[in-house]
N, C-alpha and C. Protein backbone atom coordinates (compact mmCIF):
# COMPACT_ATOMS: atom_id res chain seq x y z
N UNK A 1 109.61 146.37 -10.57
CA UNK A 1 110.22 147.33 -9.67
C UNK A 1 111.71 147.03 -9.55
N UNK A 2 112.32 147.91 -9.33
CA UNK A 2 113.80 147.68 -8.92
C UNK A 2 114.35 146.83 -8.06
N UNK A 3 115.11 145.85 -8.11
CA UNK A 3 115.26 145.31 -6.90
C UNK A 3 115.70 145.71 -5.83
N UNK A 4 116.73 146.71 -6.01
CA UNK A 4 117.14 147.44 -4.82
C UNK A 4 116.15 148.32 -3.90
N UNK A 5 115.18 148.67 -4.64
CA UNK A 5 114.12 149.52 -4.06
C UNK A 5 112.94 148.96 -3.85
N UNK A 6 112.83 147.47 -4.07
CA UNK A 6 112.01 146.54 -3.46
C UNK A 6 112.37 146.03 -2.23
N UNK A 7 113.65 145.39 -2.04
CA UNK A 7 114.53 145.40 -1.14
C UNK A 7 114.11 146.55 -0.11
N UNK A 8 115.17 147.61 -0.59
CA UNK A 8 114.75 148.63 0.77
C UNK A 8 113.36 149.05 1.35
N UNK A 9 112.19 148.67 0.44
CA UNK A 9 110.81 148.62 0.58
C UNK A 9 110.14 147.78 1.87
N UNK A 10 110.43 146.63 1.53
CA UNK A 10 110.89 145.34 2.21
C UNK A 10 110.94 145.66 3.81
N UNK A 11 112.28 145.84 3.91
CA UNK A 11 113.01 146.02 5.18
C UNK A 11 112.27 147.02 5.99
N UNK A 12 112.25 148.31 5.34
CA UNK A 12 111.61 149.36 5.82
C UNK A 12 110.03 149.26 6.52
N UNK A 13 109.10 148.25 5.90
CA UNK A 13 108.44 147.79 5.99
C UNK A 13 108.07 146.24 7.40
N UNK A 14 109.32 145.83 6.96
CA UNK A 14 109.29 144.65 7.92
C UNK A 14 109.90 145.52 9.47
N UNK A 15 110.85 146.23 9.19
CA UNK A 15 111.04 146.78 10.33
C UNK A 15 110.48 147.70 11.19
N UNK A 16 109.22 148.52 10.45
CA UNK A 16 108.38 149.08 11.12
C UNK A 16 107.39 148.25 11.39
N UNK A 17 107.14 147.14 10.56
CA UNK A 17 105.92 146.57 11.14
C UNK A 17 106.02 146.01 13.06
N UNK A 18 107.60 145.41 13.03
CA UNK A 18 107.54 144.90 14.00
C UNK A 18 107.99 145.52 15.46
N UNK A 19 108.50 147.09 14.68
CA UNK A 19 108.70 148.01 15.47
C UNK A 19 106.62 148.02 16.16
N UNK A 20 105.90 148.45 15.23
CA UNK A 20 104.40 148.92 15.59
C UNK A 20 104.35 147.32 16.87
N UNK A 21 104.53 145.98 15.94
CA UNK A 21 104.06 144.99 17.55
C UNK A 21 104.72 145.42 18.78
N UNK A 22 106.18 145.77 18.56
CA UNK A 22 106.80 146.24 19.98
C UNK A 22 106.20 147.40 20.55
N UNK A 23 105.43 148.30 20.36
CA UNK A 23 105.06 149.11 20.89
C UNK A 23 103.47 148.92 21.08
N UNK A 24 102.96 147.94 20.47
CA UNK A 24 101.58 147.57 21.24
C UNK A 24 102.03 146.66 22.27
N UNK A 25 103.05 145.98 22.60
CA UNK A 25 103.36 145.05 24.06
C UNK A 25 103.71 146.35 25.20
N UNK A 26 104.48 147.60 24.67
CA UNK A 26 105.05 147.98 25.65
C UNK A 26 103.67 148.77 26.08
N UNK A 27 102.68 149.30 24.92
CA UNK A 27 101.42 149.75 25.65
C UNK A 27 100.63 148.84 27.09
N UNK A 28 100.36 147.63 25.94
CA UNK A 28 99.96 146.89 26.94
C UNK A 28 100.48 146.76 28.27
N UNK A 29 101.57 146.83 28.68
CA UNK A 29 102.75 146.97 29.37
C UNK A 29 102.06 148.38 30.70
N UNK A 30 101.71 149.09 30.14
CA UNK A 30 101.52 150.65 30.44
C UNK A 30 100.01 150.50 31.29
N UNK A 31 99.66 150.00 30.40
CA UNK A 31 98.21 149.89 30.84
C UNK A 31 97.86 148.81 32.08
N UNK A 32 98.87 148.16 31.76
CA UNK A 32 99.00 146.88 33.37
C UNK A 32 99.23 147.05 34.15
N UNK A 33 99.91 148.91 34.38
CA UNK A 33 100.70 149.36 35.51
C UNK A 33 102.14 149.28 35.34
N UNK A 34 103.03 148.79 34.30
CA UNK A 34 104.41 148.66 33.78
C UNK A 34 105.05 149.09 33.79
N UNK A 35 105.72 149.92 33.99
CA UNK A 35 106.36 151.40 33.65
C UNK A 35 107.39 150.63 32.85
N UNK A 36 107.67 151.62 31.47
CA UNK A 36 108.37 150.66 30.13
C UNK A 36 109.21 152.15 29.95
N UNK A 37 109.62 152.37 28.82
CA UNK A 37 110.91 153.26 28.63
C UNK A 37 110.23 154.08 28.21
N UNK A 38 110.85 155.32 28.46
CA UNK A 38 110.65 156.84 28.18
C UNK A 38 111.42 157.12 27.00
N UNK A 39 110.19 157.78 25.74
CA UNK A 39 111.43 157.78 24.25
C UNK A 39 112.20 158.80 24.51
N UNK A 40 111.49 159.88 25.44
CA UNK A 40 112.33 161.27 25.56
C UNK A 40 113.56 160.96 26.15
N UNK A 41 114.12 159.74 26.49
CA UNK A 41 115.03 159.97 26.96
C UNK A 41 116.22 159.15 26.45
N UNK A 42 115.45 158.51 25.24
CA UNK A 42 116.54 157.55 24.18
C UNK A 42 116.63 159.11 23.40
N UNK A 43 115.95 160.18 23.21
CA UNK A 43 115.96 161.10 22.29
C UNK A 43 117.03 161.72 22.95
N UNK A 44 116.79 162.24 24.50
CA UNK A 44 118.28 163.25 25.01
C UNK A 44 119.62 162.48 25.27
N UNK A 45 119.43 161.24 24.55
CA UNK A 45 120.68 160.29 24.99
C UNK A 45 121.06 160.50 23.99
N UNK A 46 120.38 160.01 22.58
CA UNK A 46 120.96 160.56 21.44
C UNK A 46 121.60 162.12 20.93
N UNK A 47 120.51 162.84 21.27
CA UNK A 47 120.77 164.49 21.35
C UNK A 47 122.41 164.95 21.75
N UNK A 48 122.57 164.21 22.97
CA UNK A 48 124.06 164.40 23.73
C UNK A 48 125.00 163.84 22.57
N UNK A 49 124.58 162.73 22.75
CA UNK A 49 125.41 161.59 21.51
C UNK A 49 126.19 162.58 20.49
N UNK A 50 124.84 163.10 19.92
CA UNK A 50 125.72 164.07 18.67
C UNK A 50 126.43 165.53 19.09
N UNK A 51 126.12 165.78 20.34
CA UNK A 51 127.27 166.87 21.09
C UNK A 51 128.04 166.33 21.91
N UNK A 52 128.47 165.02 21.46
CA UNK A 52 129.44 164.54 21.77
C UNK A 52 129.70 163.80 23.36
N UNK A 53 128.75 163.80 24.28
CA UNK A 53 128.86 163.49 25.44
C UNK A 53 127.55 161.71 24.89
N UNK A 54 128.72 160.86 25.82
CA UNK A 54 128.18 159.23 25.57
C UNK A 54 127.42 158.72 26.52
N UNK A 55 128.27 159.50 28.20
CA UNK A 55 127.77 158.43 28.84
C UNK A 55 127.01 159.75 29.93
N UNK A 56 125.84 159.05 30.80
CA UNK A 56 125.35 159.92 31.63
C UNK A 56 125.17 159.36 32.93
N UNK A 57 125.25 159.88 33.95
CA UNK A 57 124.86 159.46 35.45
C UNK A 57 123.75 159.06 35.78
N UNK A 58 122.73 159.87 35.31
CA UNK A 58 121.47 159.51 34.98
C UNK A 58 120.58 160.71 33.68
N UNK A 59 120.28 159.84 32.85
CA UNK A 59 119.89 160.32 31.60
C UNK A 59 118.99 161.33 32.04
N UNK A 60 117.51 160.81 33.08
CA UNK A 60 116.89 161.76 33.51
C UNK A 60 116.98 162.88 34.53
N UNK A 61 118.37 163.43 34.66
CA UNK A 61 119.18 164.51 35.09
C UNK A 61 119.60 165.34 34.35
N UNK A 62 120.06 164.25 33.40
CA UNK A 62 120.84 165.43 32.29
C UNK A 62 119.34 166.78 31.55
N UNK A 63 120.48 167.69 31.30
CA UNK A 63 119.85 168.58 30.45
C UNK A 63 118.79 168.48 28.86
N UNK A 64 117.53 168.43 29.02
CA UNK A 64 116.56 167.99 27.68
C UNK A 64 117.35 168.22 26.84
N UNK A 65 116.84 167.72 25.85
CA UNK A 65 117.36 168.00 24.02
C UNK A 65 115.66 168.85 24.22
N UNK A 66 116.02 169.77 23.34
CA UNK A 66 114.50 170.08 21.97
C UNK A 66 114.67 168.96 20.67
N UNK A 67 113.04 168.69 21.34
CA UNK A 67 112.40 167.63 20.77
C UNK A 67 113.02 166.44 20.65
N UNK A 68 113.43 166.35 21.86
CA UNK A 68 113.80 164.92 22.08
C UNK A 68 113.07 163.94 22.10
N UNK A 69 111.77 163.93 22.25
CA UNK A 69 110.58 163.01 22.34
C UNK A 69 110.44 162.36 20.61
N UNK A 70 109.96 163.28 19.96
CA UNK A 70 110.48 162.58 18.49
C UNK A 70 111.57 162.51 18.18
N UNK A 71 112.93 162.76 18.53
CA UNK A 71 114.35 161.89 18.22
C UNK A 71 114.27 160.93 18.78
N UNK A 72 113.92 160.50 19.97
CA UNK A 72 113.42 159.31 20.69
C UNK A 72 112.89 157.98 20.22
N UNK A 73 111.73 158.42 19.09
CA UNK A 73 110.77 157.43 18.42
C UNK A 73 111.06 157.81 17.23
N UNK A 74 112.07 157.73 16.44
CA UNK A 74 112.59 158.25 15.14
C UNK A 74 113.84 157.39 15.03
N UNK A 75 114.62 156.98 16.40
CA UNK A 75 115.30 156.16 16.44
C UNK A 75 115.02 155.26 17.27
N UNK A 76 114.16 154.97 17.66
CA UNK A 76 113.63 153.48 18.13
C UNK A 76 113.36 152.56 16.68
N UNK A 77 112.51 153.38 15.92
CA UNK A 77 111.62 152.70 14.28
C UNK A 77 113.46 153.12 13.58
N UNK A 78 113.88 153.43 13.53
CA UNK A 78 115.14 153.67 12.88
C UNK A 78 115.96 152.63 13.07
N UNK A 79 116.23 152.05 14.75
CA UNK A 79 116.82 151.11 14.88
C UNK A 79 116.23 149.67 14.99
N UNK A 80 114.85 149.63 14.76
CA UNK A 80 113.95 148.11 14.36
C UNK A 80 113.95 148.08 12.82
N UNK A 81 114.11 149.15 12.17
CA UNK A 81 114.32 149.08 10.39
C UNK A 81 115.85 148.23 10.31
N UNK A 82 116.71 149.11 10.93
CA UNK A 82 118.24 148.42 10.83
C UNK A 82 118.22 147.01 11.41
N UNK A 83 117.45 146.42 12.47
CA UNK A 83 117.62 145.33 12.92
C UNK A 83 116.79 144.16 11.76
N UNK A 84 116.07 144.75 11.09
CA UNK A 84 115.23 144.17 10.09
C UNK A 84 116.33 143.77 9.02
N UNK A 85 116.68 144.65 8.65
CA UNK A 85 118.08 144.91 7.50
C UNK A 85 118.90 143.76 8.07
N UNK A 86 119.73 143.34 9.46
CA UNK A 86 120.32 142.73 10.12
C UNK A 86 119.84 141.60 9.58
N UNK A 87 118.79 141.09 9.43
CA UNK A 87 117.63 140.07 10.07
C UNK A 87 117.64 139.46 8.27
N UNK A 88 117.37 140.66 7.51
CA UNK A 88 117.67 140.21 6.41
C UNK A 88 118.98 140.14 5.50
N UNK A 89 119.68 140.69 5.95
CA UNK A 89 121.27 140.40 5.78
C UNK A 89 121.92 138.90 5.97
N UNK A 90 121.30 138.46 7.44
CA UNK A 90 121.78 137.18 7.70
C UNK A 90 121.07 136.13 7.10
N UNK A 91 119.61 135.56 6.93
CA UNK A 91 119.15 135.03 6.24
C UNK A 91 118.75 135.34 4.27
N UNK A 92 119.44 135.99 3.87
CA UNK A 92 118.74 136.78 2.59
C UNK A 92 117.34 136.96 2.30
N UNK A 93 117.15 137.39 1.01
CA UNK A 93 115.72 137.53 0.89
C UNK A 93 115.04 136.40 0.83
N UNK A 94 115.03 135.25 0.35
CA UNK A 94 115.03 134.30 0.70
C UNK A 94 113.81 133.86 2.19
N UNK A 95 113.94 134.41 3.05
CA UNK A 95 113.21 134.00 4.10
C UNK A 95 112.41 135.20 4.14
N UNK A 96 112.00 136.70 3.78
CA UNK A 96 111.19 137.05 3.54
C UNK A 96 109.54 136.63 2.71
N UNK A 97 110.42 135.75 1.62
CA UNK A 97 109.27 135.14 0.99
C UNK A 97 108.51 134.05 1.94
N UNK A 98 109.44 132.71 2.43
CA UNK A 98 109.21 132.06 3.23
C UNK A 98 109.63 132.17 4.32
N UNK A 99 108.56 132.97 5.41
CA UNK A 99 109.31 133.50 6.57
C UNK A 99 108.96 132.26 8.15
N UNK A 100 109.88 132.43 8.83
CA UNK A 100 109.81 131.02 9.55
C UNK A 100 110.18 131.53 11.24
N UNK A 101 109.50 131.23 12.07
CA UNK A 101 110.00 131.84 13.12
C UNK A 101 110.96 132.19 13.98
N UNK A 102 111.93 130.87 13.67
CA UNK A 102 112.62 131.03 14.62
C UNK A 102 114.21 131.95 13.87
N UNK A 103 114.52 132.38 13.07
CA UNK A 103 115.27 132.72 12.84
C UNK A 103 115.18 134.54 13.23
N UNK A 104 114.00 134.72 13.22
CA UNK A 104 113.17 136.10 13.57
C UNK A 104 113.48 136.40 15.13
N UNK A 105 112.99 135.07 16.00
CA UNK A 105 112.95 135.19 17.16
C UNK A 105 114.36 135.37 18.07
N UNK A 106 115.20 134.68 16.98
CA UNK A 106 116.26 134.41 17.57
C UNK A 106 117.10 135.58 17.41
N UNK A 107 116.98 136.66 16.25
CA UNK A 107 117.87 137.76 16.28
C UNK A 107 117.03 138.62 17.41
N UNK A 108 115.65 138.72 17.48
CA UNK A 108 114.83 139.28 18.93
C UNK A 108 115.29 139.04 19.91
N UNK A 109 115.98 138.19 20.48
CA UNK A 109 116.63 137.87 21.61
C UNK A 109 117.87 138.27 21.50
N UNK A 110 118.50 138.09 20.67
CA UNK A 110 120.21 138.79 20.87
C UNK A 110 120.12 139.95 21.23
N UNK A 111 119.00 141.16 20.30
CA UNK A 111 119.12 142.62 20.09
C UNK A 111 118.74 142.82 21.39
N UNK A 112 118.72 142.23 22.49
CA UNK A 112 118.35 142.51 23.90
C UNK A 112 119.78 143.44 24.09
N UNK A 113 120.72 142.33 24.44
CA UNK A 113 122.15 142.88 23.97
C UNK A 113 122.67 144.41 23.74
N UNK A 114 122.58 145.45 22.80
CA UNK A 114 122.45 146.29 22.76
C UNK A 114 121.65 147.41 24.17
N UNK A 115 120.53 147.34 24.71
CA UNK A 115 120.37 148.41 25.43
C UNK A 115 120.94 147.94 26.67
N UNK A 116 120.92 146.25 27.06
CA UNK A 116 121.32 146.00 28.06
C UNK A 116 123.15 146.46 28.25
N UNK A 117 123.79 146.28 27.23
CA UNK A 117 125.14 146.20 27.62
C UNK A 117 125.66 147.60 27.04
N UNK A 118 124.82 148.34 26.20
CA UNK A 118 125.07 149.55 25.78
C UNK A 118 124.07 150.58 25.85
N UNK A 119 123.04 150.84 25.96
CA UNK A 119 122.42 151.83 26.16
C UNK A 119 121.76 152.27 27.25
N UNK A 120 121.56 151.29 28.26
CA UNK A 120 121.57 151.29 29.80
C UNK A 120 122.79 152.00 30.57
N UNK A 121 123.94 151.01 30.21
CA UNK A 121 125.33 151.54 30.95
C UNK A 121 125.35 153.55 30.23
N UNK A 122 124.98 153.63 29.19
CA UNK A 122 125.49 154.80 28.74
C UNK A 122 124.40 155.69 29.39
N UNK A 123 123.01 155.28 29.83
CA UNK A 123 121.85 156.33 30.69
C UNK A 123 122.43 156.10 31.97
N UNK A 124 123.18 155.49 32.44
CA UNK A 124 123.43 156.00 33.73
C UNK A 124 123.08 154.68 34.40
N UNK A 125 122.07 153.62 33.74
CA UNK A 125 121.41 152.80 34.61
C UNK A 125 122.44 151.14 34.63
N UNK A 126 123.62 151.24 34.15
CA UNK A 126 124.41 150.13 34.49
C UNK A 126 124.14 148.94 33.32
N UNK A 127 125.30 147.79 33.67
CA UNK A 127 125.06 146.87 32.65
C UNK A 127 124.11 146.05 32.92
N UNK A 128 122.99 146.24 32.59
CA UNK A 128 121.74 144.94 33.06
C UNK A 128 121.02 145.59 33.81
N UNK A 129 120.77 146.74 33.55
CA UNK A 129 120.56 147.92 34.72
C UNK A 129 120.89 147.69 36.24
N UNK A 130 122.13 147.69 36.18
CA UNK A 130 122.36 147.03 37.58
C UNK A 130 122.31 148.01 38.68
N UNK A 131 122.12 149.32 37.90
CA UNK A 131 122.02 150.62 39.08
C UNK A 131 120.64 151.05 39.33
N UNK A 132 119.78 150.13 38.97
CA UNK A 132 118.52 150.45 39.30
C UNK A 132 118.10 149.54 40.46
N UNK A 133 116.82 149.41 41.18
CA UNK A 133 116.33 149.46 42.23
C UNK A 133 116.01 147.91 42.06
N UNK A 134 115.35 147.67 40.67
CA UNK A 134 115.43 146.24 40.39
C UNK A 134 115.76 145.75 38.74
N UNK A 135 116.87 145.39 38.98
CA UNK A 135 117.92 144.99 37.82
C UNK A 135 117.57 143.89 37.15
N UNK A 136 117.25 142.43 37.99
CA UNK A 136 116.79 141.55 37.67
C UNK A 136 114.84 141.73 36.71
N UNK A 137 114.16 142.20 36.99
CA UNK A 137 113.34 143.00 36.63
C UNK A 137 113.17 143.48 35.29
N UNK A 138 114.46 144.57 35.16
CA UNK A 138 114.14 145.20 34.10
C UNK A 138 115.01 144.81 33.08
N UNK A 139 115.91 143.98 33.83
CA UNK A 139 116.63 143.33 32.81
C UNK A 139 115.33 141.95 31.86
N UNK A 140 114.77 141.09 32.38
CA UNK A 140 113.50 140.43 32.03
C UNK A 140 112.68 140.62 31.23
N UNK A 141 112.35 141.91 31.85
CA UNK A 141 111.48 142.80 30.84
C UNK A 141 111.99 143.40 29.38
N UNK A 142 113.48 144.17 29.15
CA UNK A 142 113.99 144.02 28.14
C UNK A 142 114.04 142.91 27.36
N UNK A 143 114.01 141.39 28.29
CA UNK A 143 114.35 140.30 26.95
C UNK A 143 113.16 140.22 26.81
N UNK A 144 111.88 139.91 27.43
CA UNK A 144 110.68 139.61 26.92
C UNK A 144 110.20 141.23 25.57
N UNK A 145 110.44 142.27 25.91
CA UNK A 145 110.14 143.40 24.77
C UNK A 145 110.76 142.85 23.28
N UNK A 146 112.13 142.83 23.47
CA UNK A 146 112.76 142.22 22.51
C UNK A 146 112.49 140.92 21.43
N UNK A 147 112.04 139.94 22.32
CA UNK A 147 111.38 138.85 21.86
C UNK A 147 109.87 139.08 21.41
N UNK A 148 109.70 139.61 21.68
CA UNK A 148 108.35 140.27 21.13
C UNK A 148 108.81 141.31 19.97
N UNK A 149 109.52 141.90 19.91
CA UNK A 149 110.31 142.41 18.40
C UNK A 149 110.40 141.12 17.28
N UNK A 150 111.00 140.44 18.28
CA UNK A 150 111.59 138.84 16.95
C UNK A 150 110.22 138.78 16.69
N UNK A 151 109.13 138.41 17.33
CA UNK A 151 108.00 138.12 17.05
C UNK A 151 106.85 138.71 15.82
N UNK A 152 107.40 139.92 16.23
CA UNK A 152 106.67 141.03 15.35
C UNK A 152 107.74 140.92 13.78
N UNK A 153 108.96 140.67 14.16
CA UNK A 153 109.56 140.84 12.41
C UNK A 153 108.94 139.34 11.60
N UNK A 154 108.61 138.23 12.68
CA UNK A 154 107.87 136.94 12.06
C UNK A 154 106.44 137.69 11.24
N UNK A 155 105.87 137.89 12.17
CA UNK A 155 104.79 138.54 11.93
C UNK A 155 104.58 139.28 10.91
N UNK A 156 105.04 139.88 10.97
CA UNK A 156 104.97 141.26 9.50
C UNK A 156 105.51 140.72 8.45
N UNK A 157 107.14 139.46 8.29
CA UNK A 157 106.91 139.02 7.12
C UNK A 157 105.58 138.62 6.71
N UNK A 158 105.03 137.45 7.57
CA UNK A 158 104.00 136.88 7.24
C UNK A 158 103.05 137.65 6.63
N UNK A 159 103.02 139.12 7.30
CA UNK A 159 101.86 139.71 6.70
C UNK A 159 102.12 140.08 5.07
N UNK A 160 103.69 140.49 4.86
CA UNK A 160 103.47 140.85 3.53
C UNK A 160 103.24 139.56 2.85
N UNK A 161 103.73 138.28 3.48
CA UNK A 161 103.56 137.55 2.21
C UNK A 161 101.74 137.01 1.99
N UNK A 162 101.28 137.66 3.01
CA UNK A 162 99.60 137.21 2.75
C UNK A 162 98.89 138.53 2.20
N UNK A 163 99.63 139.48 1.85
CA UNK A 163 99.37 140.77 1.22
C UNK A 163 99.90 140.56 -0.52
N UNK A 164 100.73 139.36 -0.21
CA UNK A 164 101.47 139.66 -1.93
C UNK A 164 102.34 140.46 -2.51
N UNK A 165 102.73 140.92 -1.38
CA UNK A 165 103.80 142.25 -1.35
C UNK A 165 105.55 141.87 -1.55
């Protein structure tokens, strides 16, 4: 096979896999009584995004996108593919073959980073969600989701390499 298109095989792969663990925690999450993030509203954040408006007062005020619910979860798995890519950018391929945890876990914890200091402040809900009711909270809960991402990109290497893939 090509390497380049083994490569992007790869990634695409590792990054949905560990996209799928993050979204069986945030189920679990749901089912505990959790209340975890709404995609429809990473979808009308984005939606705006590309008509040009960044930041919102509160995301769930603003005006819907159509079909924001799948732009939502199109760029959630969009942006766990890119963090995969990240993940394998910094270690090369190299640690796909022999995949090891903590280098996994440890970009899972940075990518907290992102919604906390940028995609929170831009829904309206502050840096660390500090405009919410409980900040400390959901700020927690973002790093534990996240780390459970690192977890899942461990994971899914592992799986391809016990697949042979």
């Amino acid at each position: 096979m090509n390497p380049l298109l083994n490569t992007l095989l790869l990634t695409l792969a590792l990054g949905a896999g560990a996209t799928l663990v993050m979204d069986a925690w945030l189920l679990l999450l749901q089912r505990l009584g959790i209340a975890t993030l709404n995609f429809a509203f990473v979808g009308r954040w984005v939606g705006h995004l590309l008509r040009g408006r960044i930041r919102h007062s509160a995301i769930g005020q603003s005006e819907p996108i159509r079909g924001e619910l799948g732009l939502g979860w199109l760029m959630h798995y969009a942006t766990g593919i890119a963090f995969a890519a990240l993940l394998l950018g910094l270690t090369g391929m190299a640690w796909i073959e022999r995949p090891t945890l903590w280098p996994a876990l440890a970009l899972g914890v940075c990518t907290v980073a992102i919604p906390l200091l940028l995609v929170q402040p831009a829904m309206g809900a502050g840096i660390a969600s500090r405009n919410t009711p409980t900040p400390l909270k959901n700020s927690l809960k973002s790093l534990a989701t996240h780390s459970v991402f690192g977890l899942g990109l461990y994971l899914s290497a592992s799986l391809l390499v016990a697949l042979g893939v």
